[in-house]
N, C-alpha and C. Protein backbone atom coordinates (compact mmCIF):
# COMPACT_ATOMS: atom_id res chain seq x y z
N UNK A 1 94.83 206.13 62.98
CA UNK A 1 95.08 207.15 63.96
C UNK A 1 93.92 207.19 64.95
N UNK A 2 94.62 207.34 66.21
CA UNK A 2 93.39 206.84 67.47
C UNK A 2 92.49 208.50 67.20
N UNK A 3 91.29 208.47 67.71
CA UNK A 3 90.28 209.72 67.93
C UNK A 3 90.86 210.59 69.44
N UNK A 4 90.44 211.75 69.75
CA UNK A 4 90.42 212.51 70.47
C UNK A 4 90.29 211.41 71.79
N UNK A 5 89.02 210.92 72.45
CA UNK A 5 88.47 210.70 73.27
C UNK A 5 89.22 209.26 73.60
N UNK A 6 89.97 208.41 72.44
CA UNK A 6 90.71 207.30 72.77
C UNK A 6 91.86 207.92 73.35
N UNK A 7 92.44 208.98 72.73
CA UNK A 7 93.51 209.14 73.41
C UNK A 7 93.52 209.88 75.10
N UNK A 8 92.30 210.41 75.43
CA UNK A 8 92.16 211.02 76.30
C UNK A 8 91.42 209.83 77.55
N UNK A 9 91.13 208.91 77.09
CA UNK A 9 90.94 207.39 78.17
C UNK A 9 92.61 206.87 78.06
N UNK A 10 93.44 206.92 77.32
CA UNK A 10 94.44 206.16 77.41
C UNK A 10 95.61 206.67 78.44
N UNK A 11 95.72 208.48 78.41
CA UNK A 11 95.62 209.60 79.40
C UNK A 11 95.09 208.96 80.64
N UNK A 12 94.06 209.08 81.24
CA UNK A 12 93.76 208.79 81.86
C UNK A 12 93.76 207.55 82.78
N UNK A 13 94.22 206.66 82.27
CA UNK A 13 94.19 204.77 82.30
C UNK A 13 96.18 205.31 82.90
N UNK A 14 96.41 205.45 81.78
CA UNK A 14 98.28 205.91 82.59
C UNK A 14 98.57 206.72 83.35
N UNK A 15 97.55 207.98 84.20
CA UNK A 15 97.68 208.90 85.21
C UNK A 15 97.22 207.98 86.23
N UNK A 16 96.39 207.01 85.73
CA UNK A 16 95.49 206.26 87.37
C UNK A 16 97.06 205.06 87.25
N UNK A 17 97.86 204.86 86.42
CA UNK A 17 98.82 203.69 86.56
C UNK A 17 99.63 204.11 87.35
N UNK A 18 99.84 204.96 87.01
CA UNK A 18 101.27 206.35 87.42
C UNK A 18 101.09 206.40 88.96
N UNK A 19 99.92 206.81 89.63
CA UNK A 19 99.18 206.96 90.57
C UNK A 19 99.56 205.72 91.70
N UNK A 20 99.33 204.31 91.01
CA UNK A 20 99.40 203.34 91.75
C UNK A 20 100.57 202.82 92.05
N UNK A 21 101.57 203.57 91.13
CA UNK A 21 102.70 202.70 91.19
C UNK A 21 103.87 203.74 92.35
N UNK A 22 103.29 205.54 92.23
CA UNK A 22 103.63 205.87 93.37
C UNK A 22 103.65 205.44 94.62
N UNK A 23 102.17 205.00 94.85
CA UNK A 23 101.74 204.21 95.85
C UNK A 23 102.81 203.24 96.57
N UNK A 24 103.12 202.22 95.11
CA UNK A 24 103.58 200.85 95.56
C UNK A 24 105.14 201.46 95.85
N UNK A 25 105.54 202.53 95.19
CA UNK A 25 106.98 203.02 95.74
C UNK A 25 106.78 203.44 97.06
N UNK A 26 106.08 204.17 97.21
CA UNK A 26 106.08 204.88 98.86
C UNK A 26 105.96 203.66 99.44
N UNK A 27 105.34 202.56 99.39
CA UNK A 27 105.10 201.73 99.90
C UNK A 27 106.39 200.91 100.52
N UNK A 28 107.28 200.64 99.28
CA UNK A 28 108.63 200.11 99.26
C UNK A 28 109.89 200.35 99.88
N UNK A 29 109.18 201.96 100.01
CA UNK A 29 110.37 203.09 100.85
C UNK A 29 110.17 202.92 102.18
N UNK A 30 108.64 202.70 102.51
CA UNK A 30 108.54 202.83 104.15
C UNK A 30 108.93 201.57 104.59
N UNK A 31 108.75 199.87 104.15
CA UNK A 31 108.98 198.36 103.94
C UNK A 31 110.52 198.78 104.23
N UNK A 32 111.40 199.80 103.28
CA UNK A 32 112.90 199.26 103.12
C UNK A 32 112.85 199.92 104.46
N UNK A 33 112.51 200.84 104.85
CA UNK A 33 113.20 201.99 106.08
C UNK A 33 112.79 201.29 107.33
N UNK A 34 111.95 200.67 107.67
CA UNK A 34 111.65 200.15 108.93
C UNK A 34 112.21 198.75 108.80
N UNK A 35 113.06 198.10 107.84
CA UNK A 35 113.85 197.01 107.62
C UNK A 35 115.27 197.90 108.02
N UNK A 36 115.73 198.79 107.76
CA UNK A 36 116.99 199.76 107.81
C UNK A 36 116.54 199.71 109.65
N UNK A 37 115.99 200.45 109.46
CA UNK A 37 115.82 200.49 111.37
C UNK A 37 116.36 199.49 112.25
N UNK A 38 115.39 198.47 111.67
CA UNK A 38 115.31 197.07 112.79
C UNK A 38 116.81 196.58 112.72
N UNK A 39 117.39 196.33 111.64
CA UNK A 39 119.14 196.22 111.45
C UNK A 39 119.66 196.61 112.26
N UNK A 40 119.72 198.18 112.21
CA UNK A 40 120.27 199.32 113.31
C UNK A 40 120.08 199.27 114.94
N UNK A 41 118.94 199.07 115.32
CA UNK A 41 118.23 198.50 116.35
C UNK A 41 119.27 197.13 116.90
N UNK A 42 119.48 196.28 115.78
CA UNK A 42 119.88 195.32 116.21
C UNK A 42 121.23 195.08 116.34
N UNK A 43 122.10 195.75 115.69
CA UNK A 43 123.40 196.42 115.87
C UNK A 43 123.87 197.00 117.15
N UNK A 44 122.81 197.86 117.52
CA UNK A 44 123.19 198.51 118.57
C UNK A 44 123.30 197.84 120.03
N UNK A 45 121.95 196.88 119.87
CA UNK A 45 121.74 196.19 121.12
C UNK A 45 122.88 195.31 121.14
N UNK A 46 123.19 194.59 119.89
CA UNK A 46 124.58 193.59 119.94
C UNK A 46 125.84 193.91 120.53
N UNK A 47 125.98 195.39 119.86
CA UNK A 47 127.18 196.06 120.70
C UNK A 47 127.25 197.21 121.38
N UNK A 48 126.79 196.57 122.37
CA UNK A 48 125.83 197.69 123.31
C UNK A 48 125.82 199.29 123.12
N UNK A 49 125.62 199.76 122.01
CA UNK A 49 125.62 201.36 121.84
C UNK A 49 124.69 201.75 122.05
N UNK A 50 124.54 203.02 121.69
CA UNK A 50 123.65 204.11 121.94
C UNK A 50 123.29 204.88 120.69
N UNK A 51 122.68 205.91 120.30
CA UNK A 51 122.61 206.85 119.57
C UNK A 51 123.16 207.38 119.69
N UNK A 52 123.22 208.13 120.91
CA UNK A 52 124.56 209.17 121.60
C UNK A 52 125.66 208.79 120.94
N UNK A 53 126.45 207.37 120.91
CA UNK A 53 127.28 206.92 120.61
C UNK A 53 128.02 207.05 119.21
N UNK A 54 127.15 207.23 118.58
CA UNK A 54 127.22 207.54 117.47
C UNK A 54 127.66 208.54 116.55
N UNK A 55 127.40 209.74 117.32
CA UNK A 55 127.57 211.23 117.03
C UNK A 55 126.98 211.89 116.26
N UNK A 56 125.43 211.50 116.19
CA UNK A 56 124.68 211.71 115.19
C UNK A 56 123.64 212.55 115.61
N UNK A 57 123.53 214.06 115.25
CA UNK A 57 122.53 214.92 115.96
C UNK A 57 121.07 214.85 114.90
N UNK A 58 120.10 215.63 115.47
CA UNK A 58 118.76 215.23 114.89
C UNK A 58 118.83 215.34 113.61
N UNK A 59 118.16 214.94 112.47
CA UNK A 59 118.59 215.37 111.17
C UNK A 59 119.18 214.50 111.00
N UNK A 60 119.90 213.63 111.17
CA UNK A 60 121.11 212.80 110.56
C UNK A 60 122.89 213.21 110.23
N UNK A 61 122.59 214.21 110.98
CA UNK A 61 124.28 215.23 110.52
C UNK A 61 124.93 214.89 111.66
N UNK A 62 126.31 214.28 111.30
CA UNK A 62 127.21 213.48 112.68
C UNK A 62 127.65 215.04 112.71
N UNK A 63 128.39 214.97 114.35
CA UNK A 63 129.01 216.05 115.09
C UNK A 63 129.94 216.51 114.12
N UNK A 64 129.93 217.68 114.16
CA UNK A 64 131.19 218.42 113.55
C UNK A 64 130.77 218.70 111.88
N UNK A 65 130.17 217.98 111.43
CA UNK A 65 129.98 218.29 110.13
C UNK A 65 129.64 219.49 109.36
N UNK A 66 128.89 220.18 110.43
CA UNK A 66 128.53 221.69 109.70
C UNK A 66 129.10 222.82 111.02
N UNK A 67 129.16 224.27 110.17
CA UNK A 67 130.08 224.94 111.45
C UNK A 67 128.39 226.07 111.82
N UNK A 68 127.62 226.01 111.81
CA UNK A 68 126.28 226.47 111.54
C UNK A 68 125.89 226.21 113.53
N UNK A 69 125.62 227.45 113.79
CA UNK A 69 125.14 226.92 115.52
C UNK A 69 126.74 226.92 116.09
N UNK A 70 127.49 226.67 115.87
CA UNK A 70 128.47 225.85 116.60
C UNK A 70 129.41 227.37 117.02
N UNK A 71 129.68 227.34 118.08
CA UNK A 71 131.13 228.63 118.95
C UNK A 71 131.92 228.52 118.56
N UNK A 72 132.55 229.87 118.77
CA UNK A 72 134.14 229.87 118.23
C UNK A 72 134.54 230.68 118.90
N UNK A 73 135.91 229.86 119.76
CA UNK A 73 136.74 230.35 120.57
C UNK A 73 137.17 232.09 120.21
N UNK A 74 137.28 232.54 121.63
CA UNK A 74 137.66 233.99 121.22
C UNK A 74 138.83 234.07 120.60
N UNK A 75 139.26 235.07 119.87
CA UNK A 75 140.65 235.20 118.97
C UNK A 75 141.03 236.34 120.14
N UNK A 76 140.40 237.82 120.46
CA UNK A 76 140.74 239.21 121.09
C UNK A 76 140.41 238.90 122.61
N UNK A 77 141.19 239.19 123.15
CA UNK A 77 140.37 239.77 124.36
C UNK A 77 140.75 241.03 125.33
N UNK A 78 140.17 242.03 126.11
CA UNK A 78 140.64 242.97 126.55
C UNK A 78 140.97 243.06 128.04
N UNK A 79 142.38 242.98 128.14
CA UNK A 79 142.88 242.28 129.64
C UNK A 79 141.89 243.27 130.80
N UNK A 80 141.63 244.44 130.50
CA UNK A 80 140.96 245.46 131.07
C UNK A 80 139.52 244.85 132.36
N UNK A 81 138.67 244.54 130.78
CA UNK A 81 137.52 244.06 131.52
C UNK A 81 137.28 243.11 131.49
N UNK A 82 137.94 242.19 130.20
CA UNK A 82 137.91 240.46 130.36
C UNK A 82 136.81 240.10 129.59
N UNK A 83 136.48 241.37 128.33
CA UNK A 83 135.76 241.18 126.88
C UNK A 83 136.48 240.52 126.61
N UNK A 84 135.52 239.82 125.55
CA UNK A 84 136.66 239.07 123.96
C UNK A 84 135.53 239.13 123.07
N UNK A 85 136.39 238.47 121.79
CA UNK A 85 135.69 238.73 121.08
C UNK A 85 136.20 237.73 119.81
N UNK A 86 135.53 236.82 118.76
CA UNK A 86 136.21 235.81 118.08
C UNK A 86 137.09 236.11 116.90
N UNK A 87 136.65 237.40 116.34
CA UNK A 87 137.23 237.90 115.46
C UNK A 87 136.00 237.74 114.05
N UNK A 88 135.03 237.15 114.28
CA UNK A 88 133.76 237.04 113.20
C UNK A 88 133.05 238.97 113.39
N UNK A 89 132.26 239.37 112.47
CA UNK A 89 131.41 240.05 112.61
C UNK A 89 131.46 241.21 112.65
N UNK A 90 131.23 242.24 112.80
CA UNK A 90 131.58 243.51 113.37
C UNK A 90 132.28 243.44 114.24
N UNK A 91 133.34 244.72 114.61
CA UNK A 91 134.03 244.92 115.57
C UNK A 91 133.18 245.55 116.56
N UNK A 92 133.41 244.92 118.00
CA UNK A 92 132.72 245.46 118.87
C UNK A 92 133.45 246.69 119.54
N UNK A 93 132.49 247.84 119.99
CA UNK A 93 132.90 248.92 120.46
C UNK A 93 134.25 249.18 120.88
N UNK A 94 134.63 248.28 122.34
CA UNK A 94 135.87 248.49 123.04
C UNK A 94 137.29 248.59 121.89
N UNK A 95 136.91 247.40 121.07
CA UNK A 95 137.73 247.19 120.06
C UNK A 95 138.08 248.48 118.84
N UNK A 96 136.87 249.04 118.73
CA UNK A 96 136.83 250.12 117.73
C UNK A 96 137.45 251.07 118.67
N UNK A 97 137.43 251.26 119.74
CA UNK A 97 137.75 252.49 120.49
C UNK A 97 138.97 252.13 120.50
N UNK A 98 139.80 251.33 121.16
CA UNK A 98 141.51 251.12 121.19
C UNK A 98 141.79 251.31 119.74
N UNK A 99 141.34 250.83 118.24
CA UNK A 99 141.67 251.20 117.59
C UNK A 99 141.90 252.59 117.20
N UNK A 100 141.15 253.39 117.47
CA UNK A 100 140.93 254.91 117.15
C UNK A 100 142.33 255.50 118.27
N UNK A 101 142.22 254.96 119.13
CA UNK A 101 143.50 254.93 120.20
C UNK A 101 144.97 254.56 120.21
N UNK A 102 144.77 254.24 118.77
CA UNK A 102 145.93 253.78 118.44
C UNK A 102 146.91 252.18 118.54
N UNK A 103 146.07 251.60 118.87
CA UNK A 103 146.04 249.83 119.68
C UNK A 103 145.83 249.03 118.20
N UNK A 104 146.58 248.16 118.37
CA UNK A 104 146.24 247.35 116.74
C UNK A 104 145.90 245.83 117.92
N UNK A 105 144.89 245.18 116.54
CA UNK A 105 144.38 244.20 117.04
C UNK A 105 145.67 243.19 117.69
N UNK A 106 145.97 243.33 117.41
CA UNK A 106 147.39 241.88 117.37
C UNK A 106 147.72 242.09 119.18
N UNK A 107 147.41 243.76 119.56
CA UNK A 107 147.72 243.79 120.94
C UNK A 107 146.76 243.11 122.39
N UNK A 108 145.52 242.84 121.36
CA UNK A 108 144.06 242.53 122.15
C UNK A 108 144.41 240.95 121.86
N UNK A 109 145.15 240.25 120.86
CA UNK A 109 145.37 238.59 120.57
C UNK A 109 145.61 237.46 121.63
N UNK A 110 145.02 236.39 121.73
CA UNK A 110 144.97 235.90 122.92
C UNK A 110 146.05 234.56 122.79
């Protein structure tokens, strides 16, 4: 049975291994990704695209994929003053007031 202090160099000897071999991964990741690039790069120029082209916003998320940021057409609107409103969220005032008025949404529907 190894002593205290063997096992605590052997600790040590496999945290400094552990250490290096992160290294050589990060290493491998940045090697594969700027190999991924240059591909892409070379794709594009071949057939003459763009990024734009692509539909790919910052982040890597193509158009449409998330509904986050993105508008939504009005559902209400009030022929009056030419509010609307999408139908998300709280009801806005005008809306609460025709209701109390007796107006159902379906009459504000666009």
């Amino acid at each position: 049975m190894s002593n205290l202090q063997e096992l605590l160099a052997q600790q040590s000897a496999l945290i400094k291994q552990a250490a290096e071999l992160e290294k050589q991964v990060a290493e491998a990741r940045r090697a594969e990704r700027a190999n991924v690039i240059a591909q892409i790069k070379t794709l594009l120029a071949e057939n003459g695209l763009t990024v734009a082209d692509l539909g790919v916003k910052a982040g890597g998320k193509t158009g449409g994929s998330s509904a986050a940021g993105q508008k939504v057409a009005p559902k209400y609107r009030n022929a009056a003053t030419g509010e609307t409103w999408t139908g998300r969220g709280l009801k806005p005032k005008w809306i609460q007031a025709a209701i109390a008025a007796g107006k159902t949404l379906e009459d504000f529907a666009i």
